[in-house]
PDB file of N, CA and C in Angstrom:
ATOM      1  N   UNK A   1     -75.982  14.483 179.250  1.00  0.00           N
ATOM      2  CA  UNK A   1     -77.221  14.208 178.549  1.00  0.00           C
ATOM      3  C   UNK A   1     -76.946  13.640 177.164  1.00  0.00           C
ATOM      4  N   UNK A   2     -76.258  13.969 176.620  1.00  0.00           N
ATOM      5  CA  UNK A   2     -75.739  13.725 175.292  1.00  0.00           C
ATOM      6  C   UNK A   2     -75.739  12.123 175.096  1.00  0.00           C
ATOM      7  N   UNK A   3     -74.824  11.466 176.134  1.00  0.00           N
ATOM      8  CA  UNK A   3     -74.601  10.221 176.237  1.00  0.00           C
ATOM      9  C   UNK A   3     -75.878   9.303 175.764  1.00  0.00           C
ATOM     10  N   UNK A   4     -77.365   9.812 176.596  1.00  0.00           N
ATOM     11  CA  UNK A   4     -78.223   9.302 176.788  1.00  0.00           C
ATOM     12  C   UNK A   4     -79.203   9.793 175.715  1.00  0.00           C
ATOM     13  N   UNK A   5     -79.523  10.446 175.227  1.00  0.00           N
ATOM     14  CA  UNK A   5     -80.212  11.165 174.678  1.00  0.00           C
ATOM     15  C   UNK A   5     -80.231  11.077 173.565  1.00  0.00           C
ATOM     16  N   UNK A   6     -81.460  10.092 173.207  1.00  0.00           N
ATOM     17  CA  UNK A   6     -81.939   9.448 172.192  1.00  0.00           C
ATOM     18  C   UNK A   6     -83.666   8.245 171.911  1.00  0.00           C
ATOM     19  N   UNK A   7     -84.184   8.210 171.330  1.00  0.00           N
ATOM     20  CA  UNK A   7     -85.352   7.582 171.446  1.00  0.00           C
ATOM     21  C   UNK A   7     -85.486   6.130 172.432  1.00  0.00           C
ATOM     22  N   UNK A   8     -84.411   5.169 171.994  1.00  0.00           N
ATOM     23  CA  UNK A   8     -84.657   4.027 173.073  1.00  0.00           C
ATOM     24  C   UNK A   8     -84.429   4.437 174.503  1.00  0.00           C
ATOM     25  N   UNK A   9     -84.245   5.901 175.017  1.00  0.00           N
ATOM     26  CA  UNK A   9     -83.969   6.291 176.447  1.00  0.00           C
ATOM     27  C   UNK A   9     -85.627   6.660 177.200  1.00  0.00           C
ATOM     28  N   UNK A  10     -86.471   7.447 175.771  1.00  0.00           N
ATOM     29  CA  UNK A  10     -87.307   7.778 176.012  1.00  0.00           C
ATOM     30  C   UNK A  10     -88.479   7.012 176.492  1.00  0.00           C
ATOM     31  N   UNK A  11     -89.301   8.014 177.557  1.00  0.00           N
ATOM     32  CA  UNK A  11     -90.079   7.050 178.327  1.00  0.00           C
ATOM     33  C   UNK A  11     -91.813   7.013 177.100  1.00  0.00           C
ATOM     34  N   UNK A  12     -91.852   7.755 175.649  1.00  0.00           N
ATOM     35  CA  UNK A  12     -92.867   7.259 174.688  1.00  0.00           C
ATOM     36  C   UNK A  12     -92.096   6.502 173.945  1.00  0.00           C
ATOM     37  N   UNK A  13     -90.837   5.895 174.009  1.00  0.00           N
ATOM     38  CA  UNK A  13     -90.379   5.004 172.632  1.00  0.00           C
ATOM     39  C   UNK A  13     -91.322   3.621 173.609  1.00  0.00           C
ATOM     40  N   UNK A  14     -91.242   2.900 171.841  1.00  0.00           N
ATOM     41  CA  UNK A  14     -92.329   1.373 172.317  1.00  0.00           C
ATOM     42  C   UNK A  14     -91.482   0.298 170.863  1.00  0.00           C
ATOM     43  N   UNK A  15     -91.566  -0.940 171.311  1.00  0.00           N
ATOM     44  CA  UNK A  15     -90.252  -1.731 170.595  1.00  0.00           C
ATOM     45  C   UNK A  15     -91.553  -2.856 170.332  1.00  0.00           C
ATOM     46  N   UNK A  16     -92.154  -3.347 169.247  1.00  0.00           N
ATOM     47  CA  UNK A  16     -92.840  -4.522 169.519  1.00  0.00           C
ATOM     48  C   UNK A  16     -92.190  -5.769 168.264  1.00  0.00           C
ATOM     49  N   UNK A  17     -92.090  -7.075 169.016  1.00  0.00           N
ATOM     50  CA  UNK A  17     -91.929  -7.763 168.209  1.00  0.00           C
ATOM     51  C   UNK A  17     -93.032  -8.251 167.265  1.00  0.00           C
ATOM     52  N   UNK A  18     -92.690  -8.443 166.030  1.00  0.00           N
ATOM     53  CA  UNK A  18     -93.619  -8.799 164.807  1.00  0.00           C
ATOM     54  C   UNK A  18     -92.993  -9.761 164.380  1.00  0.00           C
ATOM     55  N   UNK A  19     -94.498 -10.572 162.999  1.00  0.00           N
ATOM     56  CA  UNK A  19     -93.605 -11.844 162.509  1.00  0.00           C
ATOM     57  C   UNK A  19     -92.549 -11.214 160.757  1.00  0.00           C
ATOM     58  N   UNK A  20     -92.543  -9.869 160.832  1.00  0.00           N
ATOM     59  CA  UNK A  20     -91.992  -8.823 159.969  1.00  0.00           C
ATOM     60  C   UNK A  20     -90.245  -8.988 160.543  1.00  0.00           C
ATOM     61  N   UNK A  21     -90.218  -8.811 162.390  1.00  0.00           N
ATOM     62  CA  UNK A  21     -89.417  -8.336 163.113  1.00  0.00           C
ATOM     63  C   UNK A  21     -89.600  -7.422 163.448  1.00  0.00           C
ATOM     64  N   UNK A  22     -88.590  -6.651 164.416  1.00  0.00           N
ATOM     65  CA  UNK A  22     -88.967  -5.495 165.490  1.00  0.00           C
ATOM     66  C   UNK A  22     -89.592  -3.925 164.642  1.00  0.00           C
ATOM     67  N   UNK A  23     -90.397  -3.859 165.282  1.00  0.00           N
ATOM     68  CA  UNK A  23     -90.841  -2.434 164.918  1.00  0.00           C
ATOM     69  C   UNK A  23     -90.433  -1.647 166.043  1.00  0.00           C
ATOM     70  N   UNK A  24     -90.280  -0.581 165.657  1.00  0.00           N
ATOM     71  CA  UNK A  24     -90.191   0.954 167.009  1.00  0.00           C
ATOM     72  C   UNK A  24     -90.944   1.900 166.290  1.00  0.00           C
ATOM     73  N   UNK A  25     -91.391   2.914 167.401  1.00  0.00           N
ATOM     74  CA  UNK A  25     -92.143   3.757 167.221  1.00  0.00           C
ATOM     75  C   UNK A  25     -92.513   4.735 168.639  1.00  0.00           C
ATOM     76  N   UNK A  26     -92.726   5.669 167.868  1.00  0.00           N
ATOM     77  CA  UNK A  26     -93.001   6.615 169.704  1.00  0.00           C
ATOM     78  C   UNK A  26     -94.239   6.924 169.848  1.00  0.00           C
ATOM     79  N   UNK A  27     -94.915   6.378 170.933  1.00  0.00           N
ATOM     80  CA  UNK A  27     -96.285   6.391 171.331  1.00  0.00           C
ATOM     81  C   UNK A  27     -96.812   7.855 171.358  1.00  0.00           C
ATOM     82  N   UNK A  28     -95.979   8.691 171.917  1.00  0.00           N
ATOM     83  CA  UNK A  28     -96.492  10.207 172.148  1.00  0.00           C
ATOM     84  C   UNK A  28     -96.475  11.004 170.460  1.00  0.00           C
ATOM     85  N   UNK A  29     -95.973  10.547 169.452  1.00  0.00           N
ATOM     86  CA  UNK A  29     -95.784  11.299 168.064  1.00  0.00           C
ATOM     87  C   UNK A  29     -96.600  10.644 167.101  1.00  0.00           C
ATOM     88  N   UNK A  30     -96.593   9.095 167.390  1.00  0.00           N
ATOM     89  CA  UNK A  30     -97.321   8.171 166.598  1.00  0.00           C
ATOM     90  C   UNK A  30     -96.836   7.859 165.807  1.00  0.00           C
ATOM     91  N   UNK A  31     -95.705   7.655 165.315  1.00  0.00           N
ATOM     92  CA  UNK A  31     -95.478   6.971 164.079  1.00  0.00           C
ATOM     93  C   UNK A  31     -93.883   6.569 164.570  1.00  0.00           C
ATOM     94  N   UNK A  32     -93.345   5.695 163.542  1.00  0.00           N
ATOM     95  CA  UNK A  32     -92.279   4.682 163.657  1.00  0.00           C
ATOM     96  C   UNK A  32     -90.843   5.525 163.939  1.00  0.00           C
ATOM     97  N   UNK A  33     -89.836   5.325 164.589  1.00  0.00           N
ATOM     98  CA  UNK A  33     -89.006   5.519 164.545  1.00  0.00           C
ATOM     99  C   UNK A  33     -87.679   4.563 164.946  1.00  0.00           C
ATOM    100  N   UNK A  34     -86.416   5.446 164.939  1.00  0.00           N
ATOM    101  CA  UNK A  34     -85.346   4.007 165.307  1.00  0.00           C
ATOM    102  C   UNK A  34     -84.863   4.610 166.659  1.00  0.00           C
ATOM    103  N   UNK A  35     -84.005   3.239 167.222  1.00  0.00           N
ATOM    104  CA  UNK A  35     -83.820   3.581 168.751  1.00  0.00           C
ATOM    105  C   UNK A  35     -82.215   4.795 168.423  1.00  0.00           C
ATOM    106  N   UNK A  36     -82.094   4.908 167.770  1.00  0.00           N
ATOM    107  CA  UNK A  36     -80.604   5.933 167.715  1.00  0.00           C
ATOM    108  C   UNK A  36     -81.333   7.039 167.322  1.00  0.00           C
ATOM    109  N   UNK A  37     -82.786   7.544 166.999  1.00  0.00           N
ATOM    110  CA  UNK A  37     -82.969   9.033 166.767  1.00  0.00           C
ATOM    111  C   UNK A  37     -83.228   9.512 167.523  1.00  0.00           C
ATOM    112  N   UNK A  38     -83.243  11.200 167.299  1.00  0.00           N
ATOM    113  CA  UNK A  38     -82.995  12.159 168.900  1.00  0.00           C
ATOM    114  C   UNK A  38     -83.943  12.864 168.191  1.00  0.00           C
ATOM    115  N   UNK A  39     -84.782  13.344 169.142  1.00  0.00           N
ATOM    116  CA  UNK A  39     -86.002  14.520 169.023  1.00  0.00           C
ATOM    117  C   UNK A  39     -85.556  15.544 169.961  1.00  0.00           C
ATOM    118  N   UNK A  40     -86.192  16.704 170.054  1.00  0.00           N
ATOM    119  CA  UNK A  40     -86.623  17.601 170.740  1.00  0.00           C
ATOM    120  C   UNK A  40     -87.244  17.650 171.936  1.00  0.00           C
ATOM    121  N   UNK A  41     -88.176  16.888 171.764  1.00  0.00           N
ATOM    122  CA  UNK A  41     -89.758  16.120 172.777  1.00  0.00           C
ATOM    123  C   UNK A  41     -89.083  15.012 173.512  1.00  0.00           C
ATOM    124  N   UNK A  42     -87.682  14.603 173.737  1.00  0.00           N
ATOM    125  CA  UNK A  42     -87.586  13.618 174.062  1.00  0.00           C
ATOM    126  C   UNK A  42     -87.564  14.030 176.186  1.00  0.00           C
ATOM    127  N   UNK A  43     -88.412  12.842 176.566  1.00  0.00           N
ATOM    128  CA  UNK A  43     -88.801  12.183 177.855  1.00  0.00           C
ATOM    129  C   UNK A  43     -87.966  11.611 178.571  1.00  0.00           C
ATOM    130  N   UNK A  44     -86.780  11.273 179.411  1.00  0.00           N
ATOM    131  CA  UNK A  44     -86.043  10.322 179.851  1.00  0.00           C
ATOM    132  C   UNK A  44     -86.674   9.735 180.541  1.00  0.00           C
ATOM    133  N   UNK A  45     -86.462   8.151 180.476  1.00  0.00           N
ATOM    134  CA  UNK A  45     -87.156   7.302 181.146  1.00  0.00           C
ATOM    135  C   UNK A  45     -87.063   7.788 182.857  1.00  0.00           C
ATOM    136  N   UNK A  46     -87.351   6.750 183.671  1.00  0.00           N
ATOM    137  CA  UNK A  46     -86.786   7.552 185.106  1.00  0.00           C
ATOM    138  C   UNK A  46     -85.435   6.562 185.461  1.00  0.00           C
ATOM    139  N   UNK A  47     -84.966   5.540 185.149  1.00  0.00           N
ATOM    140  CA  UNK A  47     -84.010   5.020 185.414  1.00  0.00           C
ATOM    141  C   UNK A  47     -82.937   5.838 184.640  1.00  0.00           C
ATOM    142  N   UNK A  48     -82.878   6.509 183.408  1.00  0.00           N
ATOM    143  CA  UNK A  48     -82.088   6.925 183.102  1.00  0.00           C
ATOM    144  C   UNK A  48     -81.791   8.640 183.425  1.00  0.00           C
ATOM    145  N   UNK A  49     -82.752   9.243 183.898  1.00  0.00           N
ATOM    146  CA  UNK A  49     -82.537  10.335 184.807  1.00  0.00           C
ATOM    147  C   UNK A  49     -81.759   9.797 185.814  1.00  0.00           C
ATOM    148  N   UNK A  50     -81.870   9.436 186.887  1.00  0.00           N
ATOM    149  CA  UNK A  50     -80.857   8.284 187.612  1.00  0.00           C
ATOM    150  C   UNK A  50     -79.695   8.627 187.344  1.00  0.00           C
ATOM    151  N   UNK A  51     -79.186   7.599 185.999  1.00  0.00           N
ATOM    152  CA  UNK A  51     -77.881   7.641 185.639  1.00  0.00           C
ATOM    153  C   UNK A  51     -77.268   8.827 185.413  1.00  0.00           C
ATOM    154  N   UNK A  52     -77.916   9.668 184.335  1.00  0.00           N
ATOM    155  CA  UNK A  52     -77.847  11.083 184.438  1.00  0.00           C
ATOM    156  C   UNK A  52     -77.636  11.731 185.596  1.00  0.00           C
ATOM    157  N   UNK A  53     -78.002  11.983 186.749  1.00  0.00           N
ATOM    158  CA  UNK A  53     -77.471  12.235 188.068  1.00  0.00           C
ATOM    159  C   UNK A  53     -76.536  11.677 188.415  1.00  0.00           C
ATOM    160  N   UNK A  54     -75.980  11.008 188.793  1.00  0.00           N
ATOM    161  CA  UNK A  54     -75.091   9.986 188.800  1.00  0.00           C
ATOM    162  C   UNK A  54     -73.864  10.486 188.441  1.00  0.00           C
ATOM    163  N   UNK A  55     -73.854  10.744 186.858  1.00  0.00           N
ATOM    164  CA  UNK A  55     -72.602  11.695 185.845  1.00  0.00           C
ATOM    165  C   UNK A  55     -72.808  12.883 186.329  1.00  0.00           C
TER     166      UNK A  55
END
């Protein structure tokens, strides 16, 4: 889990391009974050449960 386990894995992270450049943010908390932070609340997408099985 470790490997994976982080906001861009999560199935509320959301990436939108702007004319700023990329924003992130997690839909389920509401407010901005980066794809390398790790929560508590974090969701694995389902492809990366997958991989997680897998290991």
């Amino acid at each position: 889990m470790k490997d994976y386990h982080c906001c861009a894995t999560c199935q509320h992270f959301k990436a939108e391009k702007k004319a700023e450049g990329m924003f992130y943010f997690c839909k389920r908390l509401g407010y901005e974050t980066k794809s390398s932070y790790k929560f508590n609340c974090w969701s694995p997408r389902e492809e990366i449960k997958k991989l997680m099985d897998k290991k």
